[in-house]
Protein backbone atom coordinates (compact mmCIF):
# COMPACT_ATOMS: atom_id res chain seq x y z
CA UNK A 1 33.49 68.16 -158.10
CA UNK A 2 31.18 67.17 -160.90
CA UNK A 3 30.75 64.09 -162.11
CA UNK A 4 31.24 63.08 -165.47
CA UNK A 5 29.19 59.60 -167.09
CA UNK A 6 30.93 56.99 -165.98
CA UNK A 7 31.70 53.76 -167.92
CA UNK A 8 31.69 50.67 -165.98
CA UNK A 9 32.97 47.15 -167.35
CA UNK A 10 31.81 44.26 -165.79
CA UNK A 11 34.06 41.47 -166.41
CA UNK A 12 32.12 38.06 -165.70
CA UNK A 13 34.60 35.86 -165.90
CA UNK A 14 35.16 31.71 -164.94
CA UNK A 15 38.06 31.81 -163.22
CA UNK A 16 40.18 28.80 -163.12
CA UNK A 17 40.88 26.94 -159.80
CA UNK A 18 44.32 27.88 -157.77
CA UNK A 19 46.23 29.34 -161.41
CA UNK A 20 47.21 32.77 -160.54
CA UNK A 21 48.77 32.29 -163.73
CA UNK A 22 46.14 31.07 -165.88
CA UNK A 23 43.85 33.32 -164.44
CA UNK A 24 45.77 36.80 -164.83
CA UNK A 25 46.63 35.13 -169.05
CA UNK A 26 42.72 34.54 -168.72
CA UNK A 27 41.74 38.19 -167.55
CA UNK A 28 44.08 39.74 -169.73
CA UNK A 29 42.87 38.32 -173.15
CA UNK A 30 39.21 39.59 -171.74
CA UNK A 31 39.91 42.72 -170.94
CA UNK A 32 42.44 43.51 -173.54
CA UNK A 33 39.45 44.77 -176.02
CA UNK A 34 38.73 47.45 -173.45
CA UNK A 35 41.59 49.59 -174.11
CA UNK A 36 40.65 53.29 -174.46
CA UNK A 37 36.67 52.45 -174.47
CA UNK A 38 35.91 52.39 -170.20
CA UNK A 39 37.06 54.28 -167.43
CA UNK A 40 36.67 51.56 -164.82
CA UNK A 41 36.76 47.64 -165.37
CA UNK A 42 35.64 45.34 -162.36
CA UNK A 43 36.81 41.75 -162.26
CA UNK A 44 35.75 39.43 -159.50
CA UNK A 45 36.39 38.64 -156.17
CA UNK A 46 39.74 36.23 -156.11
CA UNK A 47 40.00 36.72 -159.92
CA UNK A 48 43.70 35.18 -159.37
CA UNK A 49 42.57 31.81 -157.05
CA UNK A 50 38.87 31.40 -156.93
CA UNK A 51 37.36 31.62 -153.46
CA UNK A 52 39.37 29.71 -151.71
CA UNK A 53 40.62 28.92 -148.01
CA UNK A 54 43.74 27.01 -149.40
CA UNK A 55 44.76 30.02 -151.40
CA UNK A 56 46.06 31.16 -148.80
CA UNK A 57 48.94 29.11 -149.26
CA UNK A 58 49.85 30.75 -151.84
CA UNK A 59 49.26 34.37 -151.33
CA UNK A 60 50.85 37.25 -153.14
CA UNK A 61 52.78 40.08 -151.00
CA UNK A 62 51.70 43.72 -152.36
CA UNK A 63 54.95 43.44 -154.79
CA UNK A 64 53.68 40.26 -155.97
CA UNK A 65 53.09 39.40 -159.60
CA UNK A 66 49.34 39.91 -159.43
CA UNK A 67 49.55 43.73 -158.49
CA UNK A 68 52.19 43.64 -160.98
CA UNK A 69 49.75 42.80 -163.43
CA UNK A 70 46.90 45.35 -162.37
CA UNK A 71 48.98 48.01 -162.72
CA UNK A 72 50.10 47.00 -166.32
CA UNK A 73 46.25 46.25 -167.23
CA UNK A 74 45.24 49.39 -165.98
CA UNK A 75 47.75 51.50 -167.49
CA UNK A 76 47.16 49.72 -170.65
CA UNK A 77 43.68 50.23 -170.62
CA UNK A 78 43.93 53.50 -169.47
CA UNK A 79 40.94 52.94 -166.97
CA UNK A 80 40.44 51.77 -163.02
CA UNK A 81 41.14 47.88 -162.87
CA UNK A 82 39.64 46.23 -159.48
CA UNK A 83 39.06 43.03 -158.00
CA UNK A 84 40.21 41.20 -155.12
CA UNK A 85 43.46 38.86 -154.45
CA UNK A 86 44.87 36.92 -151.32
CA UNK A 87 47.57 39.04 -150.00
CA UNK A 88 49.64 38.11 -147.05
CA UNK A 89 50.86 40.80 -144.74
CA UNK A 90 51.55 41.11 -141.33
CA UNK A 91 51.63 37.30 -140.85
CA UNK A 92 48.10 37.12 -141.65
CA UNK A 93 46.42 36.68 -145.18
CA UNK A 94 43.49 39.18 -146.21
CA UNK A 95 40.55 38.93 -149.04
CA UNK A 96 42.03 42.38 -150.29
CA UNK A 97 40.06 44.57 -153.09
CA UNK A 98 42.93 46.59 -154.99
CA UNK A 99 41.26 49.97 -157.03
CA UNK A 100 44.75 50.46 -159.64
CA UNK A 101 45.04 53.26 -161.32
CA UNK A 102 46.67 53.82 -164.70
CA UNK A 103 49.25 55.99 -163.30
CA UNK A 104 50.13 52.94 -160.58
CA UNK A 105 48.79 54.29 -157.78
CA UNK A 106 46.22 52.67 -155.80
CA UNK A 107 43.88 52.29 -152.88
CA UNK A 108 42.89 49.21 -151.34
CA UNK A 109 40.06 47.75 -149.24
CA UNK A 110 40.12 44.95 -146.68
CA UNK A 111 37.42 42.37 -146.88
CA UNK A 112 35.19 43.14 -143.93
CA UNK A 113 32.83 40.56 -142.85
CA UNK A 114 34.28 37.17 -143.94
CA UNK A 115 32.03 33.89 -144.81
CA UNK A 116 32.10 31.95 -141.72
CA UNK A 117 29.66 29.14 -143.30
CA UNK A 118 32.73 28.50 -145.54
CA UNK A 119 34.90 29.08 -143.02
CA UNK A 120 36.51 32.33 -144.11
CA UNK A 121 37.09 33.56 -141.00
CA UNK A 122 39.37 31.32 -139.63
CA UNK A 123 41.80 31.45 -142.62
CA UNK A 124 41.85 35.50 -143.15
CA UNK A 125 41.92 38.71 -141.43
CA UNK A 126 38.69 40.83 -141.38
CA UNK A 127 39.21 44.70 -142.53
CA UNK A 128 38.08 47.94 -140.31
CA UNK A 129 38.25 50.29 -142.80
CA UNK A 130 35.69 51.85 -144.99
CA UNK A 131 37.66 53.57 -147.76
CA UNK A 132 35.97 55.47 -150.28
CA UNK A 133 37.58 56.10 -154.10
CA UNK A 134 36.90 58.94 -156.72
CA UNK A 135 36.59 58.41 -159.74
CA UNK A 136 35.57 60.86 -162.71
CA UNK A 137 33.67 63.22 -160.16
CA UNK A 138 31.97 59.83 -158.32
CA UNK A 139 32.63 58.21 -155.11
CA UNK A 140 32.68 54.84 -155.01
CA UNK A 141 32.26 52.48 -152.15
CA UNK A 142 34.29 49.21 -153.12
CA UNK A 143 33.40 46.29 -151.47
CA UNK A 144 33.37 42.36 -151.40
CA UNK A 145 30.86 39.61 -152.32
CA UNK A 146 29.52 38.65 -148.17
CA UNK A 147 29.78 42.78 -147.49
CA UNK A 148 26.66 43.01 -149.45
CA UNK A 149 24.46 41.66 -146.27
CA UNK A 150 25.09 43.98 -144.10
CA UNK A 151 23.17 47.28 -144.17
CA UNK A 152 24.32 49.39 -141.58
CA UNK A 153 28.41 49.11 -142.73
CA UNK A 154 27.26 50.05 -146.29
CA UNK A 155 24.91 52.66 -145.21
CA UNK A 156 25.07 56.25 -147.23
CA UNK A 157 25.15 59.65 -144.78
CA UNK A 158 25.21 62.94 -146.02
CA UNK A 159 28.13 65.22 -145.17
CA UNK A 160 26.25 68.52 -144.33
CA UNK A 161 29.27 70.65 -144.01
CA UNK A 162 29.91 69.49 -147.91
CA UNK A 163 26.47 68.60 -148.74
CA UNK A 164 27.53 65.24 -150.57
CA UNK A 165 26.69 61.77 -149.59
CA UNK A 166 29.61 59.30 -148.40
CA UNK A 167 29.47 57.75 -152.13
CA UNK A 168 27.37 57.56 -155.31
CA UNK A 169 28.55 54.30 -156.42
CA UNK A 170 28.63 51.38 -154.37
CA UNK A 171 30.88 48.19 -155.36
CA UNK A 172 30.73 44.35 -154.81
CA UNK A 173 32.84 42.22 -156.08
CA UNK A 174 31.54 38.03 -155.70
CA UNK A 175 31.94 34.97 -156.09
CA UNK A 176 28.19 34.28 -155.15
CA UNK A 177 27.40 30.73 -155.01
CA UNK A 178 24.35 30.03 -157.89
CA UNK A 179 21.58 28.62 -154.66
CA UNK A 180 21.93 32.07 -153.32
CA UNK A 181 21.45 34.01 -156.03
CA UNK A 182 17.65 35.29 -155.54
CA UNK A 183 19.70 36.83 -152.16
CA UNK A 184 22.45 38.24 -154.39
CA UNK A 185 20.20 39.70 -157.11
CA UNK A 186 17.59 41.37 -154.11
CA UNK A 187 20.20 42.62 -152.39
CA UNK A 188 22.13 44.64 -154.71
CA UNK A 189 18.55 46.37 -155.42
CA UNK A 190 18.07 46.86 -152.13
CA UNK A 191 21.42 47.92 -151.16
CA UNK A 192 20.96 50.60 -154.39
CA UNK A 193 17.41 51.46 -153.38
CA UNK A 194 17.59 52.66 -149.17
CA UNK A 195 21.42 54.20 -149.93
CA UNK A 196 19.72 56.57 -152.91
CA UNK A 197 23.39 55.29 -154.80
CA UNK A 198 23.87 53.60 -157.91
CA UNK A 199 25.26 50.35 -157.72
CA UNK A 200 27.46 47.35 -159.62
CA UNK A 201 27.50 43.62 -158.70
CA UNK A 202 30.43 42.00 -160.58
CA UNK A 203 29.91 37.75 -159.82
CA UNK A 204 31.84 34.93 -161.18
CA UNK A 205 30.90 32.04 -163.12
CA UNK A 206 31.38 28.31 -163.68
CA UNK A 207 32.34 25.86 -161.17
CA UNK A 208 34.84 26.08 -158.86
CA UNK A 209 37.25 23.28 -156.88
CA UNK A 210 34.70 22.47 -154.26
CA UNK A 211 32.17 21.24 -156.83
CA UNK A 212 30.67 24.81 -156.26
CA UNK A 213 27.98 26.33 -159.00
CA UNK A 214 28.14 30.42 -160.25
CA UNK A 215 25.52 31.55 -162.25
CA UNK A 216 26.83 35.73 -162.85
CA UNK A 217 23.86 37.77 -162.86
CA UNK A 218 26.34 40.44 -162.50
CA UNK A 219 24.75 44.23 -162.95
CA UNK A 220 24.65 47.35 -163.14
CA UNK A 221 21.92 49.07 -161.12
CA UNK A 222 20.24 52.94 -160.93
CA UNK A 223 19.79 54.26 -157.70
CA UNK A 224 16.03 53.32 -157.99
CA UNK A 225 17.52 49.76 -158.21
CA UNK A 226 16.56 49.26 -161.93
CA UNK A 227 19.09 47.62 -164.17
CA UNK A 228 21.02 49.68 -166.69
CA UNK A 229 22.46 46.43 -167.62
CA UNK A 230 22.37 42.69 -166.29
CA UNK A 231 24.54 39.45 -167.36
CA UNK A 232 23.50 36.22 -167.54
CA UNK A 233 25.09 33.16 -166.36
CA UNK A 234 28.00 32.89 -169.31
CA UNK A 235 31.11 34.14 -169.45
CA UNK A 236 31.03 37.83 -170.91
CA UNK A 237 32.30 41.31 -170.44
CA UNK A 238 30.04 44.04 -170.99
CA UNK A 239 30.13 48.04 -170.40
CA UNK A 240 27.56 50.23 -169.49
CA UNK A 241 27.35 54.00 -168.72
CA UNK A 242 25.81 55.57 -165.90
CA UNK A 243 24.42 59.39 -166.34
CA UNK A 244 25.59 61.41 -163.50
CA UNK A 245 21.81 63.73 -164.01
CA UNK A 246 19.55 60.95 -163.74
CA UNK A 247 21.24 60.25 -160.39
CA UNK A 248 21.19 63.49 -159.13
CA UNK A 249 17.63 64.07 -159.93
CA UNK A 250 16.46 61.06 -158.12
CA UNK A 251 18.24 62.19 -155.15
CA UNK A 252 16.63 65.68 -155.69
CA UNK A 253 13.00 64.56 -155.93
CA UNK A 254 13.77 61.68 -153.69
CA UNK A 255 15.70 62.88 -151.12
CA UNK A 256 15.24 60.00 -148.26
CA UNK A 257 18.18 60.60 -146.27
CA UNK A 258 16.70 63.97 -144.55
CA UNK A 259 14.47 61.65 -142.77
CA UNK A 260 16.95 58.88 -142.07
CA UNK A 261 18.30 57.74 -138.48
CA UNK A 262 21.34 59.45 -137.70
CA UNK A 263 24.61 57.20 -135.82
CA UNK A 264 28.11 56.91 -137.09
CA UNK A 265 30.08 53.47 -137.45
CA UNK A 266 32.35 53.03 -134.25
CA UNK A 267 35.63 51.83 -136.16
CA UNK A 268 34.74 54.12 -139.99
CA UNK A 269 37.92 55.52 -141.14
CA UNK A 270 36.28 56.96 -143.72
């Protein structure tokens, strides 16, 4: 399939301390402007709760108001809507990316590697699978905030048989505390760089209910790692289109991955 430019909508938000409520009213008067102008609008991690290990308290089931509320944004912005939300299922609670469509359906990604400095792990379920989205003729890799650090779960193959890599958009949604974020901004570079994939950073702001900085520097990156567009550390939403061509001649004249060192992920689902 080709692959048609792609507008991306970073939503940089400050998202308000255990108010699913506040926060979806919040969201919703930010996004609102986007209608008809962006095929795919990324809000942060825990856009609902803030990161939290308390929210779990108060997760959301997948009929919950929350994925209630995607589905109407989406459909009313006729574009992608994604960020993550605590969901409890299967008695345990899970750091769950939703990708909603306009027409309601949806995929959803599982929070792999969870932040055991904040204790993350002993309040949520880690995911196994690696689910990859299309959108407009892309693939996208969604993924969440901690993800980011670890290079061999987000690495890009090619698919001989097809002769198209894994994905040509990779995905993070944060909340990325501001003393890390020389890590944050290096690694979404790097991650864009060795994977020869564009890729978008979407990072909170403000200060959470731990006393916790965000300072943004949310992006959008080229698959040589320069920035088609970066935020600051304010509360903004901004769109930006990436060109399907300049990708594909990068990989072209840059084609890495022939020389790359070939294994396969023991629990990928694909």
């Amino acid at each position: 399939m080709s692959r048609a430019p792609l507008r991306i909508s970073l939503v940089q938000g400050d998202t308000r301390w255990h108010d699913p409520e506040g926060n979806r009213a919040y969201y919703g008067a930010l996004v609102a402007p986007l209608a008809g102008a962006t095929d795919l609008v990324v809000l942060p991690e825990t856009f609902t709760s803030g990161f939290s290990n308390d929210a779990v308290e108060a997760a959301e089931d997948m009929a919950g108001a929350s994925l209630i509320w995607l589905a109407t944004q989406a459909r009313a912005l006729d574009a992608v809507v994604t960020g993550s939300v605590v969901i409890a299922e299967r008695g345990q609670a899970w750091n769950r990316l939703v990708w909603m469509r306009p027409d309601g359906s949806f995929e959803t990604y599982d929070k792999r590697h969870l932040f055991r400095m904040a204790g993350e792990h002993q309040r949520y379920a880690a995911g196994e699978r690696r689910p990859v989205v299309e959108l407009a003729g892309w693939r996208v890799l969604p993924q969440v905030c901690y993800d980011l650090r670890f290079p061999v779960w987000l690495r890009n193959r090619m698919d001989e048989g097809t002769g198209r890599m894994d994905y040509d958009l990779l995905l993070f949604v944060a909340n990325w505390p501001a003393p890390r974020r020389q890590p944050w901004r290096t690694l979404l570079r790097a991650r864009a760089i060795e994977n020869l994939a564009c890729c978008v950073g979407v990072n909170r702001v403000g200060r959470d209910g731990n006393g916790i900085d965000y300072a943004g520097d949310s992006a959008v990156l080229d698959a040589t790692g320069e920035p088609v567009v970066e935020l600051g550390s304010h509360a903004q939403v901004v769109t930006a289109t990436l060109d399907p061509a300049h990708l594909e001649a990068h990989r072209e004249r840059f084609p890495a991955w022939m020389d790359a060192d070939r294994f396969r992920l023991g629990d990928d689902a694909g």
